[in-house]
PDB file of N, CA and C in Angstrom:
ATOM      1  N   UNK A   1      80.001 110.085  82.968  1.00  0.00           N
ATOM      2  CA  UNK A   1      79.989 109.305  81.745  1.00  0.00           C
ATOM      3  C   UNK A   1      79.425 110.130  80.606  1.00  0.00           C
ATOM      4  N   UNK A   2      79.885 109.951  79.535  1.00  0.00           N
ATOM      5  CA  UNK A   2      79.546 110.340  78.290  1.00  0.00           C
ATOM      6  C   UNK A   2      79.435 109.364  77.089  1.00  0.00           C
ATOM      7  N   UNK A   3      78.302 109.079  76.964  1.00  0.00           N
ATOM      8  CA  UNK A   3      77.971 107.796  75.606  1.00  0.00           C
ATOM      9  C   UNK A   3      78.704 106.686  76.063  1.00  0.00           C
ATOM     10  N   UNK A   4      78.507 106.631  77.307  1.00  0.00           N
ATOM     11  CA  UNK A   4      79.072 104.959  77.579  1.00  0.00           C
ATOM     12  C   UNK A   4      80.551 104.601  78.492  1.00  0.00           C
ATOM     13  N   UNK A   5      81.227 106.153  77.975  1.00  0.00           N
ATOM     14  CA  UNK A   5      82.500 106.315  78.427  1.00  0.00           C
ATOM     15  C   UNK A   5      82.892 107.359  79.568  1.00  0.00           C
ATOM     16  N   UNK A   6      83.629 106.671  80.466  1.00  0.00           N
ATOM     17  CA  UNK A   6      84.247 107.829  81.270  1.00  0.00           C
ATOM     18  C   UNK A   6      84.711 109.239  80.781  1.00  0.00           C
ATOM     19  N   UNK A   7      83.975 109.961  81.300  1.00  0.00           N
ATOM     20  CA  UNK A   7      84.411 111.748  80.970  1.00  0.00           C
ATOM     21  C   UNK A   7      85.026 112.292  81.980  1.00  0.00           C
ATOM     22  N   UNK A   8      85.310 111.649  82.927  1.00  0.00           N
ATOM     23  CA  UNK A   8      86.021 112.587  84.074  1.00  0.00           C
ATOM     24  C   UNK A   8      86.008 111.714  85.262  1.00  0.00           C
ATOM     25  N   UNK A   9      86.873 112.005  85.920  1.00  0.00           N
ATOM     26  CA  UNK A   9      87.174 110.903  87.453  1.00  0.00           C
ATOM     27  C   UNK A   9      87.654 112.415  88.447  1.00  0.00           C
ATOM     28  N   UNK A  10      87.242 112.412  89.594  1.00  0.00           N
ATOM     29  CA  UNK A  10      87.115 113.295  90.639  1.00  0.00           C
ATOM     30  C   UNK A  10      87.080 112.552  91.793  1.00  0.00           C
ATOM     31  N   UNK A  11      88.596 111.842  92.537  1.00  0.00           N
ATOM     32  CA  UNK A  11      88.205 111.034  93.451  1.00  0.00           C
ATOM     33  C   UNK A  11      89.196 111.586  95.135  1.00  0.00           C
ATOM     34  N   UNK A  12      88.237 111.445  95.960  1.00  0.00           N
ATOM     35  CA  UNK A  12      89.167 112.042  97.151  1.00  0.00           C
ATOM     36  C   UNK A  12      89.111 110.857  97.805  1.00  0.00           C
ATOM     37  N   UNK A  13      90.401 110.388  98.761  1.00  0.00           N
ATOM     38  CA  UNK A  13      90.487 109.104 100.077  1.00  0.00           C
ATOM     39  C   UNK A  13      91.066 110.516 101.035  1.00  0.00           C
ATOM     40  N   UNK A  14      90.231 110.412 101.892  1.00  0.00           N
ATOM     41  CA  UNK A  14      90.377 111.223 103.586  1.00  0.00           C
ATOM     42  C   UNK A  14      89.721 112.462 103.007  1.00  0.00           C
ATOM     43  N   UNK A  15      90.142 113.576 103.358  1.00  0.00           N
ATOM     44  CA  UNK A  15      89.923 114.657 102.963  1.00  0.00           C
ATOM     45  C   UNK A  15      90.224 115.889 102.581  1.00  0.00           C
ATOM     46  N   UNK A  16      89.250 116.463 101.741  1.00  0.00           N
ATOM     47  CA  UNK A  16      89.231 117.538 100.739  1.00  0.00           C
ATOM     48  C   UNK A  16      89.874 118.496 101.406  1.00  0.00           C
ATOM     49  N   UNK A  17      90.592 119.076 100.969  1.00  0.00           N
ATOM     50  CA  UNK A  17      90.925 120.449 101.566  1.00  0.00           C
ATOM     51  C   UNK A  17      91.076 122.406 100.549  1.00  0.00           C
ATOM     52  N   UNK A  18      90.069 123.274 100.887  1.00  0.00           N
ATOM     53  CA  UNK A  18      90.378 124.256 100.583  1.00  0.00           C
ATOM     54  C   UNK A  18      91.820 124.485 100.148  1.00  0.00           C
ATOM     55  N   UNK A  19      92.867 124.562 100.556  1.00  0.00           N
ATOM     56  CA  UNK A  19      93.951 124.965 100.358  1.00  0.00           C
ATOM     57  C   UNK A  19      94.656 124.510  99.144  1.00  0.00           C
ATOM     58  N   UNK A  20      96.070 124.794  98.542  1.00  0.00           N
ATOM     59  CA  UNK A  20      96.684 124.057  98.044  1.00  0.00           C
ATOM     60  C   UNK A  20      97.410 123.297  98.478  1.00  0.00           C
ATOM     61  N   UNK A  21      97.700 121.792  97.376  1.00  0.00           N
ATOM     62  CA  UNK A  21      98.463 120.839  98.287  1.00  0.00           C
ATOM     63  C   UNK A  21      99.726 121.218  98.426  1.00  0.00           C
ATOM     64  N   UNK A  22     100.710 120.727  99.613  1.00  0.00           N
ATOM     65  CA  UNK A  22     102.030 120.817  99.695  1.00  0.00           C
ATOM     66  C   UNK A  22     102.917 119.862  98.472  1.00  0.00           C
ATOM     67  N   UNK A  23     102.032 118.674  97.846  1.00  0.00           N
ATOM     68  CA  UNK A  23     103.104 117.771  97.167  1.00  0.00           C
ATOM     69  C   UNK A  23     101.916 117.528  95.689  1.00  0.00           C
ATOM     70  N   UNK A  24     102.485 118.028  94.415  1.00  0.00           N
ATOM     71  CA  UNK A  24     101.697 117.459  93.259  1.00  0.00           C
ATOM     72  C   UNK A  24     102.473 116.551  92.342  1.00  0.00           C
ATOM     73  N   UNK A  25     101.780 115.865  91.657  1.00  0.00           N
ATOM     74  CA  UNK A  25     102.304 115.227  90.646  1.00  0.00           C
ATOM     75  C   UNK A  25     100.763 115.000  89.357  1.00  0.00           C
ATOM     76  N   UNK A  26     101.475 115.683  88.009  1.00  0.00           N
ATOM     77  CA  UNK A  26     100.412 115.591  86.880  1.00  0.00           C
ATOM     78  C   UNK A  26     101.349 115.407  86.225  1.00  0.00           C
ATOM     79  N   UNK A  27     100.218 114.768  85.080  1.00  0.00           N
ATOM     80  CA  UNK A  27     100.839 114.194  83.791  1.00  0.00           C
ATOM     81  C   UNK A  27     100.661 115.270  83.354  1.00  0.00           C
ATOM     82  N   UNK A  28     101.961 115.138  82.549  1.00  0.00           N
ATOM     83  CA  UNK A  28     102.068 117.034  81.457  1.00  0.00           C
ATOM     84  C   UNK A  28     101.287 116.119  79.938  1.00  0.00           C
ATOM     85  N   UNK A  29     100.738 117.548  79.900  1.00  0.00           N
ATOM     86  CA  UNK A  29      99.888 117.814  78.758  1.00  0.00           C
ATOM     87  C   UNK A  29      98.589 117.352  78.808  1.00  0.00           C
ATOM     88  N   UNK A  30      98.340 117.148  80.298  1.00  0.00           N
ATOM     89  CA  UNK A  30      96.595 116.416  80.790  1.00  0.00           C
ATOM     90  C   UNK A  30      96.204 117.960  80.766  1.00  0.00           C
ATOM     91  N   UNK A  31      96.405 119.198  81.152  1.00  0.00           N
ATOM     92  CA  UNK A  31      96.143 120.324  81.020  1.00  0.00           C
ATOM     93  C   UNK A  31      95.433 120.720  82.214  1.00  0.00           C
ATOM     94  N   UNK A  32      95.300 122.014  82.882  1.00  0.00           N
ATOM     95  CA  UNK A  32      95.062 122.132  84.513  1.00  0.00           C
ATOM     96  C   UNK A  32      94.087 121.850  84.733  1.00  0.00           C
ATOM     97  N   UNK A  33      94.689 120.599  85.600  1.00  0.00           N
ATOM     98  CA  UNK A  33      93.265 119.606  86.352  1.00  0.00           C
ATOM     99  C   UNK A  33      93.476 120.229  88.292  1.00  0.00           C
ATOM    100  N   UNK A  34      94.467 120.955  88.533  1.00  0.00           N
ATOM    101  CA  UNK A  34      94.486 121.268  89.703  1.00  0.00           C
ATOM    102  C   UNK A  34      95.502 122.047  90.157  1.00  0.00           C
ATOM    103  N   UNK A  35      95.235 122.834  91.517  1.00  0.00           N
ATOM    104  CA  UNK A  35      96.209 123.633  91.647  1.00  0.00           C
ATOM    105  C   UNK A  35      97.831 122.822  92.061  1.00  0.00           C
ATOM    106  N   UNK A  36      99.029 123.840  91.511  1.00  0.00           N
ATOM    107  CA  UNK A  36     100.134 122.797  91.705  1.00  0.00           C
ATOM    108  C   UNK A  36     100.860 123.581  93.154  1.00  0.00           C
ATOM    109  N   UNK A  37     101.501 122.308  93.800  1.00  0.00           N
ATOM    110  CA  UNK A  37     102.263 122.551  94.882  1.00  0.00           C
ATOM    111  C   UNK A  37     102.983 123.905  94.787  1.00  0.00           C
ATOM    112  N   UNK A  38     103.070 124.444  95.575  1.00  0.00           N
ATOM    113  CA  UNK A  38     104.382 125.882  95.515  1.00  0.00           C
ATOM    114  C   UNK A  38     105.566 125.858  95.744  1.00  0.00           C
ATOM    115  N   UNK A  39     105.848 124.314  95.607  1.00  0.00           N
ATOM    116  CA  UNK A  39     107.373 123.993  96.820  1.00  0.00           C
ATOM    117  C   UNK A  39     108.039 123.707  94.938  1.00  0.00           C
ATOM    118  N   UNK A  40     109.432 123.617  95.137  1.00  0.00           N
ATOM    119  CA  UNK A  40     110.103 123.303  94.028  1.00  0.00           C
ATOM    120  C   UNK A  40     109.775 122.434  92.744  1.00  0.00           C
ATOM    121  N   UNK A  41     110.116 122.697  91.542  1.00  0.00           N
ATOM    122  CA  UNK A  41     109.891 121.071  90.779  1.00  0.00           C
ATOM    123  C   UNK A  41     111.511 119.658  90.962  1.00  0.00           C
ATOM    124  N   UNK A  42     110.776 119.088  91.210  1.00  0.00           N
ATOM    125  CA  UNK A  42     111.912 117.971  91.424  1.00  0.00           C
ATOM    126  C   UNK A  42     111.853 117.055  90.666  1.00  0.00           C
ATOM    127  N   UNK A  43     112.785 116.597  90.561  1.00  0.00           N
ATOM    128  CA  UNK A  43     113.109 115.296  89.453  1.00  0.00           C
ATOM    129  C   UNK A  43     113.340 114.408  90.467  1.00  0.00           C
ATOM    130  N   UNK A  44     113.073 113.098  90.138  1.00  0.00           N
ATOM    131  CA  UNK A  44     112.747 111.408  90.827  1.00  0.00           C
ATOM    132  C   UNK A  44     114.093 110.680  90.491  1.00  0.00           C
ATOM    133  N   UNK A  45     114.611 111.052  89.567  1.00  0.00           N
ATOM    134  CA  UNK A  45     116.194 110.337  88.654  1.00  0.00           C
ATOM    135  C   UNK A  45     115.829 109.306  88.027  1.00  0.00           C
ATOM    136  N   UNK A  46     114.348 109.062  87.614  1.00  0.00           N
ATOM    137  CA  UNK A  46     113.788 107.764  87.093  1.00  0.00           C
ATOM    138  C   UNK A  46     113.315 109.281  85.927  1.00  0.00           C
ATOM    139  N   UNK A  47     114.363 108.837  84.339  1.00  0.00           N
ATOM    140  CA  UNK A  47     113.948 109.780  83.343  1.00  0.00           C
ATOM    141  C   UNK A  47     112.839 109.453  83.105  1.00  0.00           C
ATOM    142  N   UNK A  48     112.277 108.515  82.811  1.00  0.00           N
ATOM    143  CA  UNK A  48     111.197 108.188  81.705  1.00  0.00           C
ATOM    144  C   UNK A  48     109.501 108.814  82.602  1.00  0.00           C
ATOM    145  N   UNK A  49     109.707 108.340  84.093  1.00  0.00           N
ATOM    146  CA  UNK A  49     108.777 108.680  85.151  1.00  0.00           C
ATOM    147  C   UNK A  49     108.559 110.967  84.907  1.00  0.00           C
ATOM    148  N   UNK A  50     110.136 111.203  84.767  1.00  0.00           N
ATOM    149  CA  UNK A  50     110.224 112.833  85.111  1.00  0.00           C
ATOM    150  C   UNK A  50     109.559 113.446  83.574  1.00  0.00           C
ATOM    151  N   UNK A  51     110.304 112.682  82.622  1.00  0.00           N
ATOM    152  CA  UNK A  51     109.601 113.395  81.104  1.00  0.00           C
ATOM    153  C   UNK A  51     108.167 112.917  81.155  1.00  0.00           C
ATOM    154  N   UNK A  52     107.298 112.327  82.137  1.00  0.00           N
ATOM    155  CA  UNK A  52     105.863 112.180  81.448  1.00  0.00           C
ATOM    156  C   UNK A  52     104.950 112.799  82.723  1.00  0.00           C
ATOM    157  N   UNK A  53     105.643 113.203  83.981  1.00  0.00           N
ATOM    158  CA  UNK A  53     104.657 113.770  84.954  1.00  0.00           C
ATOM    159  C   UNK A  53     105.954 115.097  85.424  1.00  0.00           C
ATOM    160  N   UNK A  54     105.395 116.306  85.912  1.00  0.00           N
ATOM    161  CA  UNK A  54     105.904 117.686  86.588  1.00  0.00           C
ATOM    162  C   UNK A  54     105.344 116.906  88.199  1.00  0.00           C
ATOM    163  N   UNK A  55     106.751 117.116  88.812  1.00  0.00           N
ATOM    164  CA  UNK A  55     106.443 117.132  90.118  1.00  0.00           C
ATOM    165  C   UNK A  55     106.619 117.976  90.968  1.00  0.00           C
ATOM    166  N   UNK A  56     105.945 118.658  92.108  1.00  0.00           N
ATOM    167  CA  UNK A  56     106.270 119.958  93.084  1.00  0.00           C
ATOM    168  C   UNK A  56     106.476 119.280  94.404  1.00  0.00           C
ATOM    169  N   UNK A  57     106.817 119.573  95.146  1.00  0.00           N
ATOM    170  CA  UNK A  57     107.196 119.321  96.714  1.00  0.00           C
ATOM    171  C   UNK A  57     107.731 120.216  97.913  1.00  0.00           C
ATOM    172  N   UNK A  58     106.729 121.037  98.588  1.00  0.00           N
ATOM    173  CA  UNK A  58     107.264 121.695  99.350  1.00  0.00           C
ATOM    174  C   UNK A  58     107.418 120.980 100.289  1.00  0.00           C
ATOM    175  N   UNK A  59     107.074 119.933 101.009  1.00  0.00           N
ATOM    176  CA  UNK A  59     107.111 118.981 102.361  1.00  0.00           C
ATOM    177  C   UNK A  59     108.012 118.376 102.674  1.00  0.00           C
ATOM    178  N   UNK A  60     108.930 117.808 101.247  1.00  0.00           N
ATOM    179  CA  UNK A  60     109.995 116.364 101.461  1.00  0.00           C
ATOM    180  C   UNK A  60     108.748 115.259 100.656  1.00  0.00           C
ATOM    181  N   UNK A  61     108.014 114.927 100.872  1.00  0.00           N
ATOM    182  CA  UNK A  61     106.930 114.022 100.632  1.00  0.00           C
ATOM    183  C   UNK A  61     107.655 113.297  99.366  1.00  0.00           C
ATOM    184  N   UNK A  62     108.352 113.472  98.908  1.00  0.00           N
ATOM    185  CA  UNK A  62     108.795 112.799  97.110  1.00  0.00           C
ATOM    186  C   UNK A  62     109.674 111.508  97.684  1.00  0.00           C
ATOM    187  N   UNK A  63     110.778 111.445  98.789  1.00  0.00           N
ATOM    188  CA  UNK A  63     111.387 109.925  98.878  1.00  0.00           C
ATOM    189  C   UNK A  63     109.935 109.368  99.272  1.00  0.00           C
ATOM    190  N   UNK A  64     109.153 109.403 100.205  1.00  0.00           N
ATOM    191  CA  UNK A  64     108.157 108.739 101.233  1.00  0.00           C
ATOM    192  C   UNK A  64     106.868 107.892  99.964  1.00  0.00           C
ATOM    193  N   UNK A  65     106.784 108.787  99.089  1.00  0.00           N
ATOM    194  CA  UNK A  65     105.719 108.492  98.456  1.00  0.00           C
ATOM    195  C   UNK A  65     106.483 107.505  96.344  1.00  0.00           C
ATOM    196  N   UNK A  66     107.155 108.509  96.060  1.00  0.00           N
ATOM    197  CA  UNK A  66     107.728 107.800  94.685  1.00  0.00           C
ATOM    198  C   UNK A  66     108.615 106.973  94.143  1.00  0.00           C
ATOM    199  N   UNK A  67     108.979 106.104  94.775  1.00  0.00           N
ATOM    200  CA  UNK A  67     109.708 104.814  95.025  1.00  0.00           C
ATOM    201  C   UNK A  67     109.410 103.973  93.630  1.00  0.00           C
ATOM    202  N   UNK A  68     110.625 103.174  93.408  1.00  0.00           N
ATOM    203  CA  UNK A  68     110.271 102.889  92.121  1.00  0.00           C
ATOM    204  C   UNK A  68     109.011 102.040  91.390  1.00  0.00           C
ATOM    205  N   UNK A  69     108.534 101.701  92.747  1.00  0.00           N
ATOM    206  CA  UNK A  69     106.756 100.761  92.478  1.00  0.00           C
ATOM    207  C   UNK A  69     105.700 101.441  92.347  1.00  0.00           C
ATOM    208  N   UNK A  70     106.028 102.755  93.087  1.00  0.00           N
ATOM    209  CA  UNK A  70     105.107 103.497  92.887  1.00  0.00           C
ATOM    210  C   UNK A  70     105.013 104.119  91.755  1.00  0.00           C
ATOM    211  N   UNK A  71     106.263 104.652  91.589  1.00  0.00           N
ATOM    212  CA  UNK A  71     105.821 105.287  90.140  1.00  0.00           C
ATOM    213  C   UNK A  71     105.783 104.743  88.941  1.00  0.00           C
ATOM    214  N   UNK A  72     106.284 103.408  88.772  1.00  0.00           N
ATOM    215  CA  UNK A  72     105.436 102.576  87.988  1.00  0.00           C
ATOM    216  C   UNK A  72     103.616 102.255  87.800  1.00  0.00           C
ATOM    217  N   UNK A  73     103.194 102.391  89.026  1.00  0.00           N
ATOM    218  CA  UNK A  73     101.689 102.148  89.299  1.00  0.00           C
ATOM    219  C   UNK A  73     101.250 103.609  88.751  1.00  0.00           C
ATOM    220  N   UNK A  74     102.005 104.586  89.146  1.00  0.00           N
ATOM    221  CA  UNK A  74     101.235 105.699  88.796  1.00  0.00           C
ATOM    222  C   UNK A  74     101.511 105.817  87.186  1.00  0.00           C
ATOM    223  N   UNK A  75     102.550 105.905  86.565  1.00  0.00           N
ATOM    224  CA  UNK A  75     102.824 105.708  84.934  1.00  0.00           C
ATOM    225  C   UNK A  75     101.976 105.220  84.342  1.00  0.00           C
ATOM    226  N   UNK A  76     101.500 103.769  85.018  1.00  0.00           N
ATOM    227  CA  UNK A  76     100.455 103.216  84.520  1.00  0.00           C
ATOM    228  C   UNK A  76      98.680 103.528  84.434  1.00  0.00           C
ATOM    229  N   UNK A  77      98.604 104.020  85.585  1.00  0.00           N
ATOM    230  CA  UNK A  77      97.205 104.412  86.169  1.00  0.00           C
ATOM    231  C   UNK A  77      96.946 106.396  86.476  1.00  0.00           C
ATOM    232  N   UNK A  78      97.910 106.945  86.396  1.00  0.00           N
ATOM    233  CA  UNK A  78      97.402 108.336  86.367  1.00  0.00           C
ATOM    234  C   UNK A  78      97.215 108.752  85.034  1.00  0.00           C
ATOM    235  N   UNK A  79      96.243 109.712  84.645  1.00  0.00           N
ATOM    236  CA  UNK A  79      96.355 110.369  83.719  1.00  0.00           C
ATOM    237  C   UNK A  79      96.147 111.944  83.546  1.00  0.00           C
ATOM    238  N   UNK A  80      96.333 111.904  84.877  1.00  0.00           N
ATOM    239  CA  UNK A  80      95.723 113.567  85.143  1.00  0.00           C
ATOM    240  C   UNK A  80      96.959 114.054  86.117  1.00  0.00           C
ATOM    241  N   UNK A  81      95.823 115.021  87.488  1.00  0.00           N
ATOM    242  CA  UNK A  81      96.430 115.464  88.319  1.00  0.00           C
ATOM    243  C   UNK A  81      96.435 114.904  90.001  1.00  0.00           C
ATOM    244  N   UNK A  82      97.431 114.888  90.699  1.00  0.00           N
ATOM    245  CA  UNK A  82      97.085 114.129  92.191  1.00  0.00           C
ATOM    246  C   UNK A  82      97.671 115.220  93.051  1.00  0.00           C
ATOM    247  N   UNK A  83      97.184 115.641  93.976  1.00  0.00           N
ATOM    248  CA  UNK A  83      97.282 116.537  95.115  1.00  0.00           C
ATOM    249  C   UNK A  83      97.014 115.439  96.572  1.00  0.00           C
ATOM    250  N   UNK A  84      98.319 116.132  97.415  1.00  0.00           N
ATOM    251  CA  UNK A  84      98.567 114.951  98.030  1.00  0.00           C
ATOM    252  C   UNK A  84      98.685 116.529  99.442  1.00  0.00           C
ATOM    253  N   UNK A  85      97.940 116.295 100.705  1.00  0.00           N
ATOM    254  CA  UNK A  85      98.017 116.353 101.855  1.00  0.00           C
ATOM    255  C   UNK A  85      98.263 115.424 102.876  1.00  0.00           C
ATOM    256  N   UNK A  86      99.682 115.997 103.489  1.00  0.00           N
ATOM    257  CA  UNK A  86      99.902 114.955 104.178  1.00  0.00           C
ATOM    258  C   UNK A  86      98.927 115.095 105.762  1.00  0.00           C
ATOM    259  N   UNK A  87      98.422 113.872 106.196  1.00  0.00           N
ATOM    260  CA  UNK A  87      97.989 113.344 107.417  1.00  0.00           C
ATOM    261  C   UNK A  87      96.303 113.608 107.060  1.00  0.00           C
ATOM    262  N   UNK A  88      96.089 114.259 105.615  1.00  0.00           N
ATOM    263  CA  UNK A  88      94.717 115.053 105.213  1.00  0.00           C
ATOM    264  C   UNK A  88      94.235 113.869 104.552  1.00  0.00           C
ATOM    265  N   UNK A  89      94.805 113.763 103.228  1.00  0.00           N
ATOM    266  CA  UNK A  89      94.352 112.853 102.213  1.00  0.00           C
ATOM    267  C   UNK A  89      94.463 113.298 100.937  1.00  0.00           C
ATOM    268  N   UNK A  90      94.024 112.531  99.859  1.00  0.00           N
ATOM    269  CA  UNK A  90      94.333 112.889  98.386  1.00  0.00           C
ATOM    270  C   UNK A  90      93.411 112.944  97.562  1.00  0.00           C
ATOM    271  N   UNK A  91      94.164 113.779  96.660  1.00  0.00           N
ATOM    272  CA  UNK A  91      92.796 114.175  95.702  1.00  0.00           C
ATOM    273  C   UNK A  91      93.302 113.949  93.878  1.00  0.00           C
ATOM    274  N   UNK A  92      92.277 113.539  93.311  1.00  0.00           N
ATOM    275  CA  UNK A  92      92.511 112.931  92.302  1.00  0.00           C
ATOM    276  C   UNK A  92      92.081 113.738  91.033  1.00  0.00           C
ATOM    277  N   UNK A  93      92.233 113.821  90.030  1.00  0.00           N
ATOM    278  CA  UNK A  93      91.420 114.088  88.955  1.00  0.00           C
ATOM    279  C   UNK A  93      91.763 114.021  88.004  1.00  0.00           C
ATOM    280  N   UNK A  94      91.105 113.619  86.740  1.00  0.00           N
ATOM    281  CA  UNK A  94      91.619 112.951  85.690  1.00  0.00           C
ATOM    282  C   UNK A  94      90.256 113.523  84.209  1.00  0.00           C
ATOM    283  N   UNK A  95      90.671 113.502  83.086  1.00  0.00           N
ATOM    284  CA  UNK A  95      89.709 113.489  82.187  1.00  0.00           C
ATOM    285  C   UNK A  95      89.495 111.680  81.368  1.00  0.00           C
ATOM    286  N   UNK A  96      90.032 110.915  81.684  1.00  0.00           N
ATOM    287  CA  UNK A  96      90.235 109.571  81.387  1.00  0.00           C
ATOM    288  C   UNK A  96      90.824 109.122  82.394  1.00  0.00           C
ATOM    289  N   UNK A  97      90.433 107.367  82.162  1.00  0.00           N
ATOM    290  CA  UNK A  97      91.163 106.488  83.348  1.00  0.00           C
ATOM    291  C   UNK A  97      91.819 105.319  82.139  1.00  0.00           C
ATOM    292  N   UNK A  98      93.335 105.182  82.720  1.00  0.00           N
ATOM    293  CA  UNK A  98      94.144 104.753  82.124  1.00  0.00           C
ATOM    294  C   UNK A  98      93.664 103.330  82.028  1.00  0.00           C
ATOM    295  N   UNK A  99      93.449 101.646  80.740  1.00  0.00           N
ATOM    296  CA  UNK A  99      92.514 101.162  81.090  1.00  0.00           C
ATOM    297  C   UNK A  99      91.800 100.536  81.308  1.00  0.00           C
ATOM    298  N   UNK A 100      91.029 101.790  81.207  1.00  0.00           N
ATOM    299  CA  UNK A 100      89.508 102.017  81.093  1.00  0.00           C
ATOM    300  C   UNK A 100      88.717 101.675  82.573  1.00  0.00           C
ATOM    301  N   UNK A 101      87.581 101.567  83.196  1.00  0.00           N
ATOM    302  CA  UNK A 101      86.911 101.357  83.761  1.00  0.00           C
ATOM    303  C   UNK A 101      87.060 100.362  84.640  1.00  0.00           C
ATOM    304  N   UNK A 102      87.882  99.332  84.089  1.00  0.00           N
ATOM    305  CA  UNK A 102      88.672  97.915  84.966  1.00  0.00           C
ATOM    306  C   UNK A 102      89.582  98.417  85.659  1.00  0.00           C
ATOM    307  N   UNK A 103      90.160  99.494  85.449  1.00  0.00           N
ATOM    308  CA  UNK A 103      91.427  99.699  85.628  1.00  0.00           C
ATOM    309  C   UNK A 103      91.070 101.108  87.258  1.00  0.00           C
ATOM    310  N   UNK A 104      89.801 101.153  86.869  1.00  0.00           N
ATOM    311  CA  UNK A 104      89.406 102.223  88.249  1.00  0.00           C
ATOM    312  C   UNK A 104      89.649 101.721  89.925  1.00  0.00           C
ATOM    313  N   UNK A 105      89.374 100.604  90.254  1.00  0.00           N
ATOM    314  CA  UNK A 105      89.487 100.055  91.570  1.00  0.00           C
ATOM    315  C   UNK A 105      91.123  99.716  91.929  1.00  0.00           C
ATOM    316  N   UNK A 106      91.717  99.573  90.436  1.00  0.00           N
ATOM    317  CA  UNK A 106      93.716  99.531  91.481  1.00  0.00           C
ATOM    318  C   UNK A 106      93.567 101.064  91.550  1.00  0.00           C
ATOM    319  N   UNK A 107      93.272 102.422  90.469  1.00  0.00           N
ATOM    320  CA  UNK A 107      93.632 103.559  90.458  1.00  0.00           C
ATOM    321  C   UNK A 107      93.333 103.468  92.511  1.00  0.00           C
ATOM    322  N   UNK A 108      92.015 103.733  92.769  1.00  0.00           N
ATOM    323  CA  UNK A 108      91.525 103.944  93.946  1.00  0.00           C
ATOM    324  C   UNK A 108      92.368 103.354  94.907  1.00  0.00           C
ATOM    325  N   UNK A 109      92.809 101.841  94.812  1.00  0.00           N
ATOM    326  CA  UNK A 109      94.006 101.571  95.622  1.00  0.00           C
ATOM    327  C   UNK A 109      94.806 102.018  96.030  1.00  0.00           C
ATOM    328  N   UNK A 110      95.626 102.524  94.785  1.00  0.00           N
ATOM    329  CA  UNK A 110      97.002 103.265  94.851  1.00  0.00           C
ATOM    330  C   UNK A 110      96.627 104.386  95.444  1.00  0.00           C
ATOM    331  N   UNK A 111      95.837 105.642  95.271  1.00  0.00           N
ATOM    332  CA  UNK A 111      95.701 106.503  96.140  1.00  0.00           C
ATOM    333  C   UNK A 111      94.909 106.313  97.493  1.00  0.00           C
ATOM    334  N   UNK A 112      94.952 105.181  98.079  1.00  0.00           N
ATOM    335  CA  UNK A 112      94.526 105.063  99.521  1.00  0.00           C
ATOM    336  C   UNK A 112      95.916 104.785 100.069  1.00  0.00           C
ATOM    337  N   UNK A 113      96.463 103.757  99.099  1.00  0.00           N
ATOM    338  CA  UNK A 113      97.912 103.830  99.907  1.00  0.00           C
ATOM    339  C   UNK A 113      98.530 105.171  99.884  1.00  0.00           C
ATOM    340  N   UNK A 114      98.869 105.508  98.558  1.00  0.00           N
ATOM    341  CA  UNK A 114      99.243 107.027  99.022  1.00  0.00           C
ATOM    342  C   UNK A 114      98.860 108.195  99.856  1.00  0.00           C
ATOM    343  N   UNK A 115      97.429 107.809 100.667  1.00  0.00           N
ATOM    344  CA  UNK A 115      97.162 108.932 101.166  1.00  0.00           C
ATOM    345  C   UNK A 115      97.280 108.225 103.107  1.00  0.00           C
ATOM    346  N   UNK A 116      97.487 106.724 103.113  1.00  0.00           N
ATOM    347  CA  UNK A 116      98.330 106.069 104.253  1.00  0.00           C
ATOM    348  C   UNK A 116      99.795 106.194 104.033  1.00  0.00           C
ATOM    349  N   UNK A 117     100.409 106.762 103.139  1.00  0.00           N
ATOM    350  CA  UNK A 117     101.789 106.269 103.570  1.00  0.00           C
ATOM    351  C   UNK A 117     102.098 107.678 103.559  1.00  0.00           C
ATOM    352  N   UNK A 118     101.227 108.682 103.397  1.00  0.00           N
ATOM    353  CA  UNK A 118     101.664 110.486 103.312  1.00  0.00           C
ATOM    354  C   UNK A 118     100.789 110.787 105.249  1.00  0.00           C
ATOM    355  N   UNK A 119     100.592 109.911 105.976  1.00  0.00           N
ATOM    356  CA  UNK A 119     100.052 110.707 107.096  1.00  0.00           C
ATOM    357  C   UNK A 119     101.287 110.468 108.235  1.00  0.00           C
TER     358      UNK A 119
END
């Protein structure tokens, strides 16, 4: 926190891992909040979802996880970067929470499901 306000969100469900992830998704122009996948950039065919987040995927992980509910939830609630290990867990990070502070316990949701429906 800073004067009242969220300055940064750093959240992991399962666990952290040294490595880089196999599957990322950041909002472009949040600026490097984490290392990005090495596997291809892919497009979702949902334009509005592809012009506001870069996605990588070396695994396959993109049908399993970005479905059109999901990436509505995430449109709504990411504002950063998400690194996704599958069977590991996920990792979050953000310089703001989309909002605000109410809006932190669905963020945390959505990446528990995402880090159950990536094992």
């Amino acid at each position: 926190r800073h004067a009242g306000l969220i300055s940064g969100v750093d959240v992991v469900v399962g666990e952290a891992l040294p490595r880089d992830p196999p599957f990322t998704v950041e909002r472009r122009h949040a600026g490097k909040l984490g290392p990005r996948a090495d596997g291809p950039a892919i497009e979702t065919g949902d334009p509005a979802f592809d012009e506001s987040f870069a996605t990588r995927d070396r695994r396959g992980l993109n049908a399993a996880l970005l479905d059109d509910a999901t990436r509505a939830r995430l449109g709504a609630l990411c504002t950063g970067w998400l690194g996704v290990w599958p069977q590991r867990g996920v990792h979050y990070r953000a310089r703001t929470v989309a909002g605000g502070e109410d809006a932190l316990p669905l963020l945390i949701e959505l990446l528990h499901e995402l880090a159950t429906r990536a094992a």
